[in-house]
C-alpha atoms as a PDB file:
ATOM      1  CA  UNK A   1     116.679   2.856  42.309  1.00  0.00           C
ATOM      2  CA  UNK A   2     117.809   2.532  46.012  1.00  0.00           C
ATOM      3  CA  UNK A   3     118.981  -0.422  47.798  1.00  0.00           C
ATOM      4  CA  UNK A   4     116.475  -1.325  49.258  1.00  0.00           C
ATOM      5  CA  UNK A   5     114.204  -1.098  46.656  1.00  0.00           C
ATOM      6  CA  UNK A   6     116.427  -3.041  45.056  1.00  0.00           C
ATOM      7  CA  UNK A   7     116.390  -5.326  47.378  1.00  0.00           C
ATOM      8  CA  UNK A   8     112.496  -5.477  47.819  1.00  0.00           C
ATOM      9  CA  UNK A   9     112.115  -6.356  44.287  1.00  0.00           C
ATOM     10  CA  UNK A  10     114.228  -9.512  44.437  1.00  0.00           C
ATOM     11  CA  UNK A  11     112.319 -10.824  47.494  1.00  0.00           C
ATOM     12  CA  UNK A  12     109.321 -10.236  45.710  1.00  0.00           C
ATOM     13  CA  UNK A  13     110.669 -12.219  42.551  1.00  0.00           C
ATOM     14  CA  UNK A  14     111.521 -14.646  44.587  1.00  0.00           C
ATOM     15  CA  UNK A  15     108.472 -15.340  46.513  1.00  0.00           C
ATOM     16  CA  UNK A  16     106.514 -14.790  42.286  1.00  0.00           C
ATOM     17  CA  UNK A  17     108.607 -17.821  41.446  1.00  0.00           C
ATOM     18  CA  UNK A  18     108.009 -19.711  43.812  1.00  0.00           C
ATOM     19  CA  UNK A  19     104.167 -18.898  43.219  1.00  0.00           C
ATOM     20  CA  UNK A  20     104.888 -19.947  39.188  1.00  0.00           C
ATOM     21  CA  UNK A  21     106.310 -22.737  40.200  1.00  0.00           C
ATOM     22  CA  UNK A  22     103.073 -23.691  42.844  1.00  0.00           C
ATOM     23  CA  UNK A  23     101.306 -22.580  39.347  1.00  0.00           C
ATOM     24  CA  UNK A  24     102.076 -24.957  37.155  1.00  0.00           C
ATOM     25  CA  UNK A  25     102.485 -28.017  39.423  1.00  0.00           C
ATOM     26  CA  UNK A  26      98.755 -26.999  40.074  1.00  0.00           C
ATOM     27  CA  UNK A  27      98.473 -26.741  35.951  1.00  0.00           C
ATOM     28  CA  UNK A  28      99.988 -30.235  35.341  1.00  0.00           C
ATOM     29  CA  UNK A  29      98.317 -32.110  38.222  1.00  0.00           C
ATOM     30  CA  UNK A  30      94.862 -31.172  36.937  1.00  0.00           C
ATOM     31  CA  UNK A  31      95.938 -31.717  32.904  1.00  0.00           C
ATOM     32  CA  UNK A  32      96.994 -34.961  34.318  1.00  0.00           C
ATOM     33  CA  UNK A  33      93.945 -36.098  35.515  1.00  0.00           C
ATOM     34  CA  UNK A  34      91.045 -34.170  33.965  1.00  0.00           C
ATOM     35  CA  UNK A  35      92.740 -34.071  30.449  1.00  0.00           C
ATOM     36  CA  UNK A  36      94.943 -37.081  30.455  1.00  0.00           C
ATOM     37  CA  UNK A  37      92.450 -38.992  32.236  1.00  0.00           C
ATOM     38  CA  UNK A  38      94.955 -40.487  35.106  1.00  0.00           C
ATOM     39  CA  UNK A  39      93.416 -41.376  38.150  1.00  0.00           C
ATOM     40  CA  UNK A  40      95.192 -40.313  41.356  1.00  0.00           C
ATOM     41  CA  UNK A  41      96.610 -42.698  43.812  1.00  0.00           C
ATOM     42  CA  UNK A  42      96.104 -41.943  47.742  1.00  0.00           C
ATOM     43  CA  UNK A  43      99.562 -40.361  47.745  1.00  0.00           C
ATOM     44  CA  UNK A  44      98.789 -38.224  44.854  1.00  0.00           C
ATOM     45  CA  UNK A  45      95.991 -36.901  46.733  1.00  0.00           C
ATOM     46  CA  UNK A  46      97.853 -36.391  50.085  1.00  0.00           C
ATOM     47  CA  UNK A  47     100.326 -34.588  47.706  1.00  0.00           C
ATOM     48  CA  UNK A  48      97.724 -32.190  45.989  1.00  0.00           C
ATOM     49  CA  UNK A  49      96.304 -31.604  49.874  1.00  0.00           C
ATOM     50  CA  UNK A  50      99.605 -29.791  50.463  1.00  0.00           C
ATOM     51  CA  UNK A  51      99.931 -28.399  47.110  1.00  0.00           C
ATOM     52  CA  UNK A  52      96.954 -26.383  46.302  1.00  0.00           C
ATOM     53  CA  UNK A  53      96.982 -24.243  49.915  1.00  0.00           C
ATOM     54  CA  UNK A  54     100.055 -22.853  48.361  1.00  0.00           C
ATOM     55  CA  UNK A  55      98.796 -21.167  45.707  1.00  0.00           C
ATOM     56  CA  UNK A  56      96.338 -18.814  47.608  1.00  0.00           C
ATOM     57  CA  UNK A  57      99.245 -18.614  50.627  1.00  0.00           C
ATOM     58  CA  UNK A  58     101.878 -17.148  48.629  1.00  0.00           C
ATOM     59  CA  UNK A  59      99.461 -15.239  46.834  1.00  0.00           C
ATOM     60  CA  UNK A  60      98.674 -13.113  49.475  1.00  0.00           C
ATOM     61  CA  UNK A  61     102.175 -12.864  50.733  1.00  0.00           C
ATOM     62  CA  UNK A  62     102.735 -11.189  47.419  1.00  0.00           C
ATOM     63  CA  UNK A  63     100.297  -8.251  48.162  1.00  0.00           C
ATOM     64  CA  UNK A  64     101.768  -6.625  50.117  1.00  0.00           C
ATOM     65  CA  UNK A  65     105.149  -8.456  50.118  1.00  0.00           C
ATOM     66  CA  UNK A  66     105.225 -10.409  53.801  1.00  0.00           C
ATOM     67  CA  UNK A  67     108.237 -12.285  55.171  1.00  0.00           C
ATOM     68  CA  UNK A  68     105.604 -14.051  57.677  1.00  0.00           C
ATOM     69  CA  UNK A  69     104.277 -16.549  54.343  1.00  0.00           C
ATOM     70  CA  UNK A  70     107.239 -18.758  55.335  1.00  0.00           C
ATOM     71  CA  UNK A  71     105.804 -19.802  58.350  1.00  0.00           C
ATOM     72  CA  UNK A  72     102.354 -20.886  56.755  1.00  0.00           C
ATOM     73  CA  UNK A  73     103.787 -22.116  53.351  1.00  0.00           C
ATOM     74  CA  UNK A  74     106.986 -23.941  54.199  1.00  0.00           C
ATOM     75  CA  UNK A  75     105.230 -26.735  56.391  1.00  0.00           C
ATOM     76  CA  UNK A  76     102.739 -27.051  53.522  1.00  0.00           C
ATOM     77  CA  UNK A  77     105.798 -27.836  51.203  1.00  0.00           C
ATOM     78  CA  UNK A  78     108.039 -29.994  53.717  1.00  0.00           C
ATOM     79  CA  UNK A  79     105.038 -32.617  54.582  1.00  0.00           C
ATOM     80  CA  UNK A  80     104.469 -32.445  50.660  1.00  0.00           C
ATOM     81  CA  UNK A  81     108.049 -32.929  49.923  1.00  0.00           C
ATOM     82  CA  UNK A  82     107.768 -35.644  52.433  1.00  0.00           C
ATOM     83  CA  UNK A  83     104.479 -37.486  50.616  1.00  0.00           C
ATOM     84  CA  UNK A  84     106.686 -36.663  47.367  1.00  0.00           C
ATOM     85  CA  UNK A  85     109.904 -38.601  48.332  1.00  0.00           C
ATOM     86  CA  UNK A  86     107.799 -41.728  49.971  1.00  0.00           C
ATOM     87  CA  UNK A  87     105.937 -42.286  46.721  1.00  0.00           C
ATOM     88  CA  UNK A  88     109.267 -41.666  44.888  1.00  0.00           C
ATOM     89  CA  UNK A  89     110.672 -44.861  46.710  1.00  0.00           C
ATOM     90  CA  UNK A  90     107.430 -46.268  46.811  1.00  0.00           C
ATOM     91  CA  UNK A  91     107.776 -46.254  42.855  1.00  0.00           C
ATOM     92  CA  UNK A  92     110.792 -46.620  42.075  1.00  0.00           C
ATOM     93  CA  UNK A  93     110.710 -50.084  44.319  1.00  0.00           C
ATOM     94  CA  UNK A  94     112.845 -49.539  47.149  1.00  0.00           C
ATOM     95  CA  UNK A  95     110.240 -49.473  49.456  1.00  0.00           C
ATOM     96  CA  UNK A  96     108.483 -52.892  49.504  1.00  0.00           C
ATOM     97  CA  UNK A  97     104.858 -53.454  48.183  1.00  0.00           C
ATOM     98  CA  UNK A  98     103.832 -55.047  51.432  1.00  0.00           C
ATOM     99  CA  UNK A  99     103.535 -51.754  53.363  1.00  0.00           C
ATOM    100  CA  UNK A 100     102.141 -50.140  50.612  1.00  0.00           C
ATOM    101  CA  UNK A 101      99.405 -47.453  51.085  1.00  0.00           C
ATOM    102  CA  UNK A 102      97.620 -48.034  48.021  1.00  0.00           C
ATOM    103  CA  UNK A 103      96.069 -51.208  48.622  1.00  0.00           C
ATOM    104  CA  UNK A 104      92.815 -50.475  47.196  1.00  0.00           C
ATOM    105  CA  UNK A 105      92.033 -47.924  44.071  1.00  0.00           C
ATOM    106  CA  UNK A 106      94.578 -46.496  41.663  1.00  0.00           C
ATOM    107  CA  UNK A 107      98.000 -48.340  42.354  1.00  0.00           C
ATOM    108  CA  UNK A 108     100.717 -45.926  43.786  1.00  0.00           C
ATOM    109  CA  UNK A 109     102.970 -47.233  41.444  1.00  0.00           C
ATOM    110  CA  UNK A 110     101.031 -46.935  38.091  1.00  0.00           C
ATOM    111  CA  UNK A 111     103.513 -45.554  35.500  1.00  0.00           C
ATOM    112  CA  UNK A 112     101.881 -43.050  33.507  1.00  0.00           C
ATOM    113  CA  UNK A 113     104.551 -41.069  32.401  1.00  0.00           C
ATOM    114  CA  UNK A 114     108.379 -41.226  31.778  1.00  0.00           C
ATOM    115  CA  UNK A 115     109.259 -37.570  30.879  1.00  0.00           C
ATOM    116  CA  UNK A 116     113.194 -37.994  29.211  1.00  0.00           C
ATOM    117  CA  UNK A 117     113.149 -41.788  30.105  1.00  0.00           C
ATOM    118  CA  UNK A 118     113.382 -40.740  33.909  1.00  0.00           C
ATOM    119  CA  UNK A 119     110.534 -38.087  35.049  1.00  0.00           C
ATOM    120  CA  UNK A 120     107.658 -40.055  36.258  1.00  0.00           C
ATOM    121  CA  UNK A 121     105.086 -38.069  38.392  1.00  0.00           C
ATOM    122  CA  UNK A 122     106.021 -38.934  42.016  1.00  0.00           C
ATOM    123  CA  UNK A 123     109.641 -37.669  40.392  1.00  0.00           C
ATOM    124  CA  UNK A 124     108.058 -34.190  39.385  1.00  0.00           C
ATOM    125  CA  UNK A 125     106.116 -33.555  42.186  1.00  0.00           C
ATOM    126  CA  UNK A 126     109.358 -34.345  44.202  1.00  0.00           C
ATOM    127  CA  UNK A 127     111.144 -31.602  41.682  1.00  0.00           C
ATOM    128  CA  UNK A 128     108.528 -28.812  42.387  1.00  0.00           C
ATOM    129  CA  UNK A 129     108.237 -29.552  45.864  1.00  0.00           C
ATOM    130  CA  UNK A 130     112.216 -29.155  46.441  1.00  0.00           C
ATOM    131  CA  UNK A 131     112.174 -25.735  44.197  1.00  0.00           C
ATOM    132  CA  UNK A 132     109.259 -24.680  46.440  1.00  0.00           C
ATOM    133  CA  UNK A 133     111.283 -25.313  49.459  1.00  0.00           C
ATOM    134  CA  UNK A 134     114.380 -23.844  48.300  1.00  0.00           C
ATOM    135  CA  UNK A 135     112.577 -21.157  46.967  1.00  0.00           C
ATOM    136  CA  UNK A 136     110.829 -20.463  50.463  1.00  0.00           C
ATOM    137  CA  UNK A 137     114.437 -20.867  52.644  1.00  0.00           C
ATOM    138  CA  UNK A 138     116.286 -18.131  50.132  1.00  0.00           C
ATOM    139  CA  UNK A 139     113.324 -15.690  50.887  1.00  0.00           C
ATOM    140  CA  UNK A 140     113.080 -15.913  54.408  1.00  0.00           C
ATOM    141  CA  UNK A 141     116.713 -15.813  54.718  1.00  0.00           C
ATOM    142  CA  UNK A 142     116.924 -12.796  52.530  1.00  0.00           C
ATOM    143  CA  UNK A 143     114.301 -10.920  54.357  1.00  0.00           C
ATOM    144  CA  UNK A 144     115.374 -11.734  57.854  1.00  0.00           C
ATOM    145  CA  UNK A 145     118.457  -9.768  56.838  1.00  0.00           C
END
């Protein structure tokens, strides 16, 4: 196998992952709420809005491989990431209930979940929206090589 086959490959792994990764967020936000039965808070929703587009962007970056997916993903995933890290405060209590977005409906602060004591759900969207990001900055700067 030649370099730059060699090469192509491991872009194209990288952008897959970052594809499993979209995946199974999009696996455990709808087991969340359509088999756990939680109800999603406005952020969650703003969060999903970003998420979902991702699967079917990457996808067809995949076939055939195209270093121009960055450009529609990675906003996707930073104003996600964004959402993510503002309901992570939101929860965790650093950011004060009085400028809270989730007056009405579902609280944003809910606890559902505590994956290992720590994990809640703002925490793992925040976790897959970081790996999407990284994922998405390695493979651009790998193919603009």
């Amino acid at each position: 196998m030649s370099q730059t086959d060699q090469t192509a490959n491991t872009n194209w792994t990288l952008l897959f992952l970052c594809w499993l990764v979209v995946s199974v967020s999009i696996t455990g936000s709808v087991f969340f709420s359509y088999v756990m039965e939680f109800a999603p808070c406005v952020l969650c929703w703003y969060q999903r809005i970003c998420l979902f587009p991702l699967l079917l962007i990457i996808a067809a970056g995949l076939f055939p491989l195209d270093r121009r997916v960055v450009r529609y993903a990675l906003p996707l995933a930073i104003a996600g990431w964004l959402t993510a890290f503002y309901h992570t405060l939101l929860y965790s209590g650093i950011i004060p209930e009085s400028i809270q977005p989730c007056a009405q409906g579902v609280s944003c602060t809910e606890e559902y979940i505590k994956l290992f004591g720590v994990l809640t759900i703002p925490m793992l969207s925040l976790l897959s929206f970081s790996t999407i990001i990284a994922l998405l900055l390695i493979f651009k700067r790998r193919m603009s090589k």
